[in-house]
PDB file of N, CA and C in Angstrom:
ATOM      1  N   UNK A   1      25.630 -68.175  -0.627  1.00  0.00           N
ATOM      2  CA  UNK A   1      25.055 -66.907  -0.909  1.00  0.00           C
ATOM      3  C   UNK A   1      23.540 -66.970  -0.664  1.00  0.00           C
ATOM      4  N   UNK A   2      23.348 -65.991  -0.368  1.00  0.00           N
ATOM      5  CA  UNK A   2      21.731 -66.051   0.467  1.00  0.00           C
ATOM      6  C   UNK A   2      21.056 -65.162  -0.745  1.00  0.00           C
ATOM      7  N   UNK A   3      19.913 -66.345  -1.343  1.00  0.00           N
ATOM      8  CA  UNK A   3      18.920 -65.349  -2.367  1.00  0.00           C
ATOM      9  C   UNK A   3      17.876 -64.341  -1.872  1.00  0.00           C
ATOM     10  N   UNK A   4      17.645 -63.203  -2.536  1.00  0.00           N
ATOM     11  CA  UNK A   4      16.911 -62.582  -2.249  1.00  0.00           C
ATOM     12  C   UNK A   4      15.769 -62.844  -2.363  1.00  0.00           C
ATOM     13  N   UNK A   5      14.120 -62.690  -1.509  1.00  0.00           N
ATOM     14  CA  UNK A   5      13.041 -62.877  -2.446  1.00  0.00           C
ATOM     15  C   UNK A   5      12.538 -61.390  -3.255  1.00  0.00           C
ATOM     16  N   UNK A   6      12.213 -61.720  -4.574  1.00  0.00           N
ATOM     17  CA  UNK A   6      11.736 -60.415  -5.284  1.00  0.00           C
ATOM     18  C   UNK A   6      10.413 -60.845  -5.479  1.00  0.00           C
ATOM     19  N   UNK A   7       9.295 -61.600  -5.148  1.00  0.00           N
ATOM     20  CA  UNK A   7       8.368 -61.698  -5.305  1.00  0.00           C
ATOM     21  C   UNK A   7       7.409 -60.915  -5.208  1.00  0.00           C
ATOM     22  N   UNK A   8       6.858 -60.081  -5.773  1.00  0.00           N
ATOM     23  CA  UNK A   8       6.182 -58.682  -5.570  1.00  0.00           C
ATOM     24  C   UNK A   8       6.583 -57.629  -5.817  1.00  0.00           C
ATOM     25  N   UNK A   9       7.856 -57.261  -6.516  1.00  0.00           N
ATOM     26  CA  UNK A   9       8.483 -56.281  -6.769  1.00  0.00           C
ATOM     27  C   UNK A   9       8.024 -55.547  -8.085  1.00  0.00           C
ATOM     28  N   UNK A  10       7.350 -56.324  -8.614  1.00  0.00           N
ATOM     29  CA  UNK A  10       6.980 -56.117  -9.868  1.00  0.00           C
ATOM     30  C   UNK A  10       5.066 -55.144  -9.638  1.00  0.00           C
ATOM     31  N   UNK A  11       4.969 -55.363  -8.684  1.00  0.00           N
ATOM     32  CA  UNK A  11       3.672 -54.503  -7.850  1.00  0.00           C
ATOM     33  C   UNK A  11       4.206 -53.363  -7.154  1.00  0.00           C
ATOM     34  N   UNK A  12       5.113 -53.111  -7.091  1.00  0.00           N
ATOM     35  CA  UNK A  12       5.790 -51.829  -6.453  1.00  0.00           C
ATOM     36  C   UNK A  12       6.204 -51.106  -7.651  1.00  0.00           C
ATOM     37  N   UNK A  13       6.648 -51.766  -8.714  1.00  0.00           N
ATOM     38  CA  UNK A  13       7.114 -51.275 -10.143  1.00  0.00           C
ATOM     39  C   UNK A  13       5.542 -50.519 -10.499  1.00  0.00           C
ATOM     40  N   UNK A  14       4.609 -50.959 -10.713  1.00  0.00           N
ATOM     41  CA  UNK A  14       3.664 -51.002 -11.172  1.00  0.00           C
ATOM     42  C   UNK A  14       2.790 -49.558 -10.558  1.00  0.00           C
ATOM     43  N   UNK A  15       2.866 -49.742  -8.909  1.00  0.00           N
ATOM     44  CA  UNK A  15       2.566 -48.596  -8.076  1.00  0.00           C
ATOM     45  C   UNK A  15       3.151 -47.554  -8.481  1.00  0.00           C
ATOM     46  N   UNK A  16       4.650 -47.810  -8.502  1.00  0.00           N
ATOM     47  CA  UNK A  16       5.241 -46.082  -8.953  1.00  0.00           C
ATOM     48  C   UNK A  16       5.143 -45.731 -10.318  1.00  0.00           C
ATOM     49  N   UNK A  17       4.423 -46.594 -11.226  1.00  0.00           N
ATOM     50  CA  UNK A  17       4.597 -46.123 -12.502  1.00  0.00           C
ATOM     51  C   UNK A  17       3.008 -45.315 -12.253  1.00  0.00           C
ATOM     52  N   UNK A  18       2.201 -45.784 -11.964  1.00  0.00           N
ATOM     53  CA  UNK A  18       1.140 -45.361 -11.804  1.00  0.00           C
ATOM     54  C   UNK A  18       1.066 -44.200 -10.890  1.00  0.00           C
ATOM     55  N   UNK A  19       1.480 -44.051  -9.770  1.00  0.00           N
ATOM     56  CA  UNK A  19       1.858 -42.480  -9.494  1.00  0.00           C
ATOM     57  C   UNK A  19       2.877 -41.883 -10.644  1.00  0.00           C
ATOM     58  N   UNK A  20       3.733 -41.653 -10.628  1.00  0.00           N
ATOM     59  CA  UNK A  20       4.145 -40.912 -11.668  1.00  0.00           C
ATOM     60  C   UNK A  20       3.809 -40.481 -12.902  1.00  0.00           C
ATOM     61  N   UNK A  21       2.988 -41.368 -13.382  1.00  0.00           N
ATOM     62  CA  UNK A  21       1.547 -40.736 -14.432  1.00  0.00           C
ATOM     63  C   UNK A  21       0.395 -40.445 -13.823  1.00  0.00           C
ATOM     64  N   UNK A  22       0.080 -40.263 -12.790  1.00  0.00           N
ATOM     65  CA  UNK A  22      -0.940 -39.524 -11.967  1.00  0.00           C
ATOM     66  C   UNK A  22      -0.494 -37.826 -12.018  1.00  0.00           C
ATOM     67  N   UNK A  23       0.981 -37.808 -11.302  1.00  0.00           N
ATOM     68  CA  UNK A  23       1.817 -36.852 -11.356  1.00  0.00           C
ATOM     69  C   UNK A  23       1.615 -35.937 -12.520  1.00  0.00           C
ATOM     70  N   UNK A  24       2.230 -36.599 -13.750  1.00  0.00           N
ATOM     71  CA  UNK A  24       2.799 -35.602 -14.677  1.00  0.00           C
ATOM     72  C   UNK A  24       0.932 -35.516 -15.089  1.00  0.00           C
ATOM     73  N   UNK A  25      -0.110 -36.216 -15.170  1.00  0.00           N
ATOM     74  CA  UNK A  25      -1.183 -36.192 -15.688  1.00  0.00           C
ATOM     75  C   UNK A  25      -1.959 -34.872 -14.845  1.00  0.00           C
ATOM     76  N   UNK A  26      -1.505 -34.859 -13.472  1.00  0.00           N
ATOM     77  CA  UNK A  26      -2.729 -33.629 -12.810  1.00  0.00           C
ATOM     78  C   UNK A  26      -1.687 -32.556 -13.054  1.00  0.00           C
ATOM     79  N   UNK A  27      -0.413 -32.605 -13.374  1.00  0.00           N
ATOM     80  CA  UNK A  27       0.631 -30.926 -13.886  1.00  0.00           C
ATOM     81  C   UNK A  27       0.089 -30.715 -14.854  1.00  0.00           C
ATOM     82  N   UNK A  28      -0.130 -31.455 -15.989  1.00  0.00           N
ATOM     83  CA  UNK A  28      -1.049 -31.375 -17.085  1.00  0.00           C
ATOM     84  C   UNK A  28      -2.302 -30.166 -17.240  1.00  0.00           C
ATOM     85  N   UNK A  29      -3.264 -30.961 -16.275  1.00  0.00           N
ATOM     86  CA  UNK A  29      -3.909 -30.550 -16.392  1.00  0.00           C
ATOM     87  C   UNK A  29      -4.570 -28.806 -15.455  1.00  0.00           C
ATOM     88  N   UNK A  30      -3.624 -28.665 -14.619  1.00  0.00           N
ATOM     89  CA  UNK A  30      -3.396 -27.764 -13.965  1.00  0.00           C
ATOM     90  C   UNK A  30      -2.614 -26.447 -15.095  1.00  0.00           C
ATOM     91  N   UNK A  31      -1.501 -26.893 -15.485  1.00  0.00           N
ATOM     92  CA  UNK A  31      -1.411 -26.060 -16.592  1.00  0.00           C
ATOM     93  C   UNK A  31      -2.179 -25.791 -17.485  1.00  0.00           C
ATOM     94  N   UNK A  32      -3.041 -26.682 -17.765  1.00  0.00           N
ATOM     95  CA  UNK A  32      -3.939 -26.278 -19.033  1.00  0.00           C
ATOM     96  C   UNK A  32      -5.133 -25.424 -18.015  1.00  0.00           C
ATOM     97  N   UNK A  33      -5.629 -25.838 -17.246  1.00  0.00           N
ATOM     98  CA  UNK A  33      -6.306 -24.633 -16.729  1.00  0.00           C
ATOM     99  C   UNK A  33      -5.910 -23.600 -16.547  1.00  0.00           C
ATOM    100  N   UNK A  34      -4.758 -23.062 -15.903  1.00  0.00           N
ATOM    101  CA  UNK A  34      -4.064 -21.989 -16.193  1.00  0.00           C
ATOM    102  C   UNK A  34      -3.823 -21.090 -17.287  1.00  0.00           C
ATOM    103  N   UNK A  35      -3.488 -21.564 -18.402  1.00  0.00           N
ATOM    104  CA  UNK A  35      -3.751 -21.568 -19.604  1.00  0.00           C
ATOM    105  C   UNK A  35      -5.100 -20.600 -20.001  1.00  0.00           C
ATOM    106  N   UNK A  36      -6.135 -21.391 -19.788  1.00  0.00           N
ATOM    107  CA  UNK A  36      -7.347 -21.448 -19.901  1.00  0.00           C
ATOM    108  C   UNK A  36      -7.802 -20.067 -19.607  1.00  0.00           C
ATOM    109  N   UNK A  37      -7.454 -19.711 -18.319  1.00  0.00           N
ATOM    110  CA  UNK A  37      -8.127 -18.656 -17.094  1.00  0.00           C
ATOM    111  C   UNK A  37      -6.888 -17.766 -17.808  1.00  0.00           C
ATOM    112  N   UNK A  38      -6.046 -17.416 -18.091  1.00  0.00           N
ATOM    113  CA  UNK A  38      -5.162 -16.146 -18.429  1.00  0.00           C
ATOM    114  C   UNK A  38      -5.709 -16.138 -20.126  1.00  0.00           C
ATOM    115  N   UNK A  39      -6.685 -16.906 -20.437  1.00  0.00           N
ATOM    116  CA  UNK A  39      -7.032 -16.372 -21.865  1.00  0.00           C
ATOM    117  C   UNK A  39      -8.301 -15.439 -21.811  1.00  0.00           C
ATOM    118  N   UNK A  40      -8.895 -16.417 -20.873  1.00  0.00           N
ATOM    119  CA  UNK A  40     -10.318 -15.665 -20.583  1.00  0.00           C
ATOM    120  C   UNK A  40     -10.041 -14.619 -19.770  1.00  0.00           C
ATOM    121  N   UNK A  41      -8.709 -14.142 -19.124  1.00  0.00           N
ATOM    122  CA  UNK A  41      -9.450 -12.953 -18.597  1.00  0.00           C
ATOM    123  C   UNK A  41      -8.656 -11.936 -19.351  1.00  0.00           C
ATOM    124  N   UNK A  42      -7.384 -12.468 -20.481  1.00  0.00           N
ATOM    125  CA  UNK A  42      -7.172 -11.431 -21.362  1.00  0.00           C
ATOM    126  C   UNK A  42      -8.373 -11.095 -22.755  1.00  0.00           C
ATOM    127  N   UNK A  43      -9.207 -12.047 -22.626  1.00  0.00           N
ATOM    128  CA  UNK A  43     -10.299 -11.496 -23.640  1.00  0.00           C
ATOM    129  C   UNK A  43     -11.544 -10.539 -22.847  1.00  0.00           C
ATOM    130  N   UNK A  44     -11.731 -10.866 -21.233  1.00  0.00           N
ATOM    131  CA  UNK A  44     -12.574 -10.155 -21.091  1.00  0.00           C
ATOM    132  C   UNK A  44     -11.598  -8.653 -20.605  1.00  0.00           C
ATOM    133  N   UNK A  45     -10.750  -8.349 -20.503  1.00  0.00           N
ATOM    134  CA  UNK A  45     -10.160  -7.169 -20.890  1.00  0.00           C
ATOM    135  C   UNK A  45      -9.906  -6.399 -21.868  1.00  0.00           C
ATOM    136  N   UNK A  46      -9.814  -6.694 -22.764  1.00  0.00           N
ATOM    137  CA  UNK A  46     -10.069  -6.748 -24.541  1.00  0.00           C
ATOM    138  C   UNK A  46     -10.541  -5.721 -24.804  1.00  0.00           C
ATOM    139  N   UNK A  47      -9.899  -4.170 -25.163  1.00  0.00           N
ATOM    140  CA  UNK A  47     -10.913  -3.014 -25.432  1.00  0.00           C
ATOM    141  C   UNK A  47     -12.270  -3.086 -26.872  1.00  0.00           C
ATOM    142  N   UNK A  48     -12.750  -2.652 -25.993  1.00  0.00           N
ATOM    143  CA  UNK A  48     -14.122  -2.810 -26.812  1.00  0.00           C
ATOM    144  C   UNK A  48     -14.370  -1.296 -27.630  1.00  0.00           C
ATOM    145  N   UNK A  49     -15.420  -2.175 -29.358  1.00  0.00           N
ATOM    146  CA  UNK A  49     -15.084  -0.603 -29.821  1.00  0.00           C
ATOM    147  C   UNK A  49     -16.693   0.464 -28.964  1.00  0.00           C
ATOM    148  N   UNK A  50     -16.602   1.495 -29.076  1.00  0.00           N
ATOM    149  CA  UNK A  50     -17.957   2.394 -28.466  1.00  0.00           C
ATOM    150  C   UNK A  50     -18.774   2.111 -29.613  1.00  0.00           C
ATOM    151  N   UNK A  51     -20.190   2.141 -28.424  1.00  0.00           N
ATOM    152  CA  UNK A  51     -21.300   1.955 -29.692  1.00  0.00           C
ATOM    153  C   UNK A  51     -21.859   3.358 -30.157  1.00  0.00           C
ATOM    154  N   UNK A  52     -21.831   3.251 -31.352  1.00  0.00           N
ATOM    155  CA  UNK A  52     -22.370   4.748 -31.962  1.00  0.00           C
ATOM    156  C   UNK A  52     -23.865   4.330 -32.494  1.00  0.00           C
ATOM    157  N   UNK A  53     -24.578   5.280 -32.384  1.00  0.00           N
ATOM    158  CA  UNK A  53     -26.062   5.478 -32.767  1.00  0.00           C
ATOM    159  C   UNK A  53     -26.152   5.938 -34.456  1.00  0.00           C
ATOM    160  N   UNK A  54     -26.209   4.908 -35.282  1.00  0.00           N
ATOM    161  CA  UNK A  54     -26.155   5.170 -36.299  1.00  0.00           C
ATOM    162  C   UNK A  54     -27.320   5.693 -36.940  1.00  0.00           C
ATOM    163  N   UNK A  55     -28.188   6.025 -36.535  1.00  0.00           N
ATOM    164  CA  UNK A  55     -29.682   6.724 -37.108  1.00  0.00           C
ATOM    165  C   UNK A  55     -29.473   8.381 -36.177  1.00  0.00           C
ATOM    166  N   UNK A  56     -29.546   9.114 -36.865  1.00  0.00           N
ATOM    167  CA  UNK A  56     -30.009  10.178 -36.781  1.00  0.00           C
ATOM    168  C   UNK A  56     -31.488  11.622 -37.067  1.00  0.00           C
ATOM    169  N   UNK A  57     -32.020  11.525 -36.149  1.00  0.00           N
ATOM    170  CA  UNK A  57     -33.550  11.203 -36.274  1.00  0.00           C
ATOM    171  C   UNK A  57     -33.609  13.076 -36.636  1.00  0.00           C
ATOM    172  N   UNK A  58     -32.881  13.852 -36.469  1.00  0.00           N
ATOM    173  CA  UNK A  58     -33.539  15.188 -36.690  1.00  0.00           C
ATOM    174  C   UNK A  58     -31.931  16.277 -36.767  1.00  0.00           C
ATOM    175  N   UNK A  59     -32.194  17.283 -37.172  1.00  0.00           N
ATOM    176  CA  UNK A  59     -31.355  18.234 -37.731  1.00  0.00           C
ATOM    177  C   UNK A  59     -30.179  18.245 -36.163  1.00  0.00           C
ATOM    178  N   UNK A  60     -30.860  18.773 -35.185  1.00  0.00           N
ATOM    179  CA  UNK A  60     -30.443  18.413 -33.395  1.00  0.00           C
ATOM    180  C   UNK A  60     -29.196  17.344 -33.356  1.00  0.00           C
ATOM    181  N   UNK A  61     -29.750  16.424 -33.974  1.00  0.00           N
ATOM    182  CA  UNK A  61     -28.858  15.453 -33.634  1.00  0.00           C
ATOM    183  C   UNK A  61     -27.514  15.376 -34.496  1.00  0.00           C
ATOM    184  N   UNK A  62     -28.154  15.665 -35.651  1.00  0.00           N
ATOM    185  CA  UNK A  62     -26.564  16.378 -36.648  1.00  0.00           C
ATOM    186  C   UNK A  62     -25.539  17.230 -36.287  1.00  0.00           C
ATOM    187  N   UNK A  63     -26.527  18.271 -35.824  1.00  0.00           N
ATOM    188  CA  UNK A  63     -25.457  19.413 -35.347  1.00  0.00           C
ATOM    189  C   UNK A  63     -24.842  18.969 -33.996  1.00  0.00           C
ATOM    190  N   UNK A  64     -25.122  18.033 -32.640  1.00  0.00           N
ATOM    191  CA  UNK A  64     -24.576  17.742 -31.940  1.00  0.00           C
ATOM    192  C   UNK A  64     -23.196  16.587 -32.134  1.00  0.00           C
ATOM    193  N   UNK A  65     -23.717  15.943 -33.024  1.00  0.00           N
ATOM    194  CA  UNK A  65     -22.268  15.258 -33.569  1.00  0.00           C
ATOM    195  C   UNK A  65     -21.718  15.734 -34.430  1.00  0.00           C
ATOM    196  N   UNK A  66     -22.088  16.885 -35.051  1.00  0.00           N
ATOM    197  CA  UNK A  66     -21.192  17.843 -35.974  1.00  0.00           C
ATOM    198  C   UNK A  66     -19.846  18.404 -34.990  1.00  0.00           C
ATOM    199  N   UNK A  67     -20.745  19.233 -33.674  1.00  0.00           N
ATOM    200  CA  UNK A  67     -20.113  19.576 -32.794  1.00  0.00           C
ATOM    201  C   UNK A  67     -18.528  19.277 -31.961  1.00  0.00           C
ATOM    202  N   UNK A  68     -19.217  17.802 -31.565  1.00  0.00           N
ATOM    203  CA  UNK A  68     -18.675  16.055 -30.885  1.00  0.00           C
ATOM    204  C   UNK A  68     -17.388  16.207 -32.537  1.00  0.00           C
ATOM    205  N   UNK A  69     -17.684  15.741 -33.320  1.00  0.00           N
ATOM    206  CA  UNK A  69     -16.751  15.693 -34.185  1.00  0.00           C
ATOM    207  C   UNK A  69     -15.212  16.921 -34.375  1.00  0.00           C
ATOM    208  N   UNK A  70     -15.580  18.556 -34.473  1.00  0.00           N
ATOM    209  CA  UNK A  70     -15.114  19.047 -34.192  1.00  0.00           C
ATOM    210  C   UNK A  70     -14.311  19.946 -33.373  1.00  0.00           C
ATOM    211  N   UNK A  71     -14.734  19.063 -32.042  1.00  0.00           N
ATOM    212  CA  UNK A  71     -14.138  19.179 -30.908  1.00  0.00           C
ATOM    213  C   UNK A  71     -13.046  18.536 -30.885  1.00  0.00           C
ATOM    214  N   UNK A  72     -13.773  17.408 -30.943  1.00  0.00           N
ATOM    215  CA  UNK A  72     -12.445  16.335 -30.909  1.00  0.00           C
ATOM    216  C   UNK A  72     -11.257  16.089 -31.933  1.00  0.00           C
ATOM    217  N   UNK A  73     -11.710  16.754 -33.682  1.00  0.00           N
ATOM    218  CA  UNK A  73     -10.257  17.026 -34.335  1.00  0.00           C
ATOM    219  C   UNK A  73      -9.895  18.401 -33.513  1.00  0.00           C
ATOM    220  N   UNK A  74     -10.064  19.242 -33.233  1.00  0.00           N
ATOM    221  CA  UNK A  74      -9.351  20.197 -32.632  1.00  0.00           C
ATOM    222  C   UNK A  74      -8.550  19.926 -31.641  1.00  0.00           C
ATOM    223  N   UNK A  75      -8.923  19.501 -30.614  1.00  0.00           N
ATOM    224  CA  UNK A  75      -8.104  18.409 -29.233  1.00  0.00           C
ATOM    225  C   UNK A  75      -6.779  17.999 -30.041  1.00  0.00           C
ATOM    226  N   UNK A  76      -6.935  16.796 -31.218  1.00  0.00           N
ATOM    227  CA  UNK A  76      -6.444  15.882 -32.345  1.00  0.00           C
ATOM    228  C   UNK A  76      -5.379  16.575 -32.754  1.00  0.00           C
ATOM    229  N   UNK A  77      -5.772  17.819 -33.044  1.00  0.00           N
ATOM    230  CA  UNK A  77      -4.565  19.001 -33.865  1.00  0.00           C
ATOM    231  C   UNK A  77      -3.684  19.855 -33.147  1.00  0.00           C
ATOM    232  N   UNK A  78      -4.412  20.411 -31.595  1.00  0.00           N
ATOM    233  CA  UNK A  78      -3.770  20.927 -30.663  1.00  0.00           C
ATOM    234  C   UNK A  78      -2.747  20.161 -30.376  1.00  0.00           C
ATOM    235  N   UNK A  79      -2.968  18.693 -30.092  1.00  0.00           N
ATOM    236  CA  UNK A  79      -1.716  17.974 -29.223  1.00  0.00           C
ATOM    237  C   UNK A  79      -0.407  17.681 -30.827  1.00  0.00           C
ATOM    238  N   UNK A  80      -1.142  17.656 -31.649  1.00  0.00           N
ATOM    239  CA  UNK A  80       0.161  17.194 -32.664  1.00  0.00           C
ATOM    240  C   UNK A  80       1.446  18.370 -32.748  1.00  0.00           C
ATOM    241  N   UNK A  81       2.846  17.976 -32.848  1.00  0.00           N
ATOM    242  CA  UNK A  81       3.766  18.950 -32.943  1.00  0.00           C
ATOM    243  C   UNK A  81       4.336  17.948 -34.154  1.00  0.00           C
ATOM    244  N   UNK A  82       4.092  19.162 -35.657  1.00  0.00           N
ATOM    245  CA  UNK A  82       5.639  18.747 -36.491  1.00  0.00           C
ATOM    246  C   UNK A  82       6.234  18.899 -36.866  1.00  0.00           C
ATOM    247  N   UNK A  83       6.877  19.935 -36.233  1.00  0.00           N
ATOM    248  CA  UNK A  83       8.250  19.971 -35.966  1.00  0.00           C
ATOM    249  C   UNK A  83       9.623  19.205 -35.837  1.00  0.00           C
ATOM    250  N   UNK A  84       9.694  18.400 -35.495  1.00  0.00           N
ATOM    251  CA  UNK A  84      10.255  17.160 -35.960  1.00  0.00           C
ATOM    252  C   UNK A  84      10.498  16.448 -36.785  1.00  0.00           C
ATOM    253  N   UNK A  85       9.145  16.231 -37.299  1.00  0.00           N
ATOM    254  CA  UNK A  85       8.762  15.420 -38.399  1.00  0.00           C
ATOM    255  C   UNK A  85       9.609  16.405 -39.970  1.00  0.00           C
ATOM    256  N   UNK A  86       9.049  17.535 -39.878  1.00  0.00           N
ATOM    257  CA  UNK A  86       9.573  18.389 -40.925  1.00  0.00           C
ATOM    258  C   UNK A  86      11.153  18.446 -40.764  1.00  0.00           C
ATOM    259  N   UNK A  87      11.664  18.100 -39.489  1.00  0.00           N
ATOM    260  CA  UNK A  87      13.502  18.854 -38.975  1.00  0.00           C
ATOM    261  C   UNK A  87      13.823  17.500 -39.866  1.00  0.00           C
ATOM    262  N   UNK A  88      13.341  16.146 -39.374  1.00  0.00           N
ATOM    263  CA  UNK A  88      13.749  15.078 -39.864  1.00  0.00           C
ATOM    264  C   UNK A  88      13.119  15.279 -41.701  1.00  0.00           C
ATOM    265  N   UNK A  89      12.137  15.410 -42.132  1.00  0.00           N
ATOM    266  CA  UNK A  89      12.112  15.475 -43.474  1.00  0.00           C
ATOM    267  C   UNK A  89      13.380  16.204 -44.109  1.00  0.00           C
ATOM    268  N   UNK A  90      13.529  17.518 -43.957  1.00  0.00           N
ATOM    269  CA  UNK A  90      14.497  18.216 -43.935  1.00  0.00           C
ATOM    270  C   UNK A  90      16.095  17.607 -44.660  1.00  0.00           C
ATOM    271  N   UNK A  91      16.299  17.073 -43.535  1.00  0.00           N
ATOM    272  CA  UNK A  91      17.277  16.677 -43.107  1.00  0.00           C
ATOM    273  C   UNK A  91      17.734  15.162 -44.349  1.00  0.00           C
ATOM    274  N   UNK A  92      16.743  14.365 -44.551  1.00  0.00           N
ATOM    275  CA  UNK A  92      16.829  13.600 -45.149  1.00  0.00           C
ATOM    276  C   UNK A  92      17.060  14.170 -46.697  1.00  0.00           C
ATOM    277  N   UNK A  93      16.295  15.303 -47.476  1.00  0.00           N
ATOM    278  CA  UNK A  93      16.404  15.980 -48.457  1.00  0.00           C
ATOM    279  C   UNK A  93      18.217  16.247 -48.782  1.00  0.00           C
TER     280      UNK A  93
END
């Protein structure tokens, strides 16, 4: 029977272990950048609240956000229907 030589085989062992943790080490880290970049660009999408001018320097400026204010519950009240809401109260009674 004719022996094999394995002399060095144990350096080929060694090579592929070392790629294969190269491997799973740069998936790693590729995912974690990924990661990374879909956080940051769901925070810089992130609705922001409006800045309001909290000093009001003269009567002018009252009555224009008096205005601004009651515009916008009116808009607020136009679109609401409850009708529904009451069929279903109703109904539950």
């Amino acid at each position: 029977m004719k022996r094999l030589n394995q002399s060095g085989s144990h350096v080929i062992a060694l090579a592929l272990l070392i790629l294969v943790l190269g491997v799973v080490g740069f998936t790693g880290y590729k995912v974690q950048q990924s990661h990374d970049n879909k956080t940051k660009v769901s925070q810089a999408t992130a609705p922001t609240k409006a800045v309001v001018s909290s000093t009001i320097a003269n009567a002018a400026d009252l009555q224009t956000v008096s205005q601004s204010l009651d515009q916008s519950s009116a808009q607020l009240n136009s679109g609401l229907d409850d009708s529904q809401l009451n069929a279903d109260l109703n109904s539950m009674l």
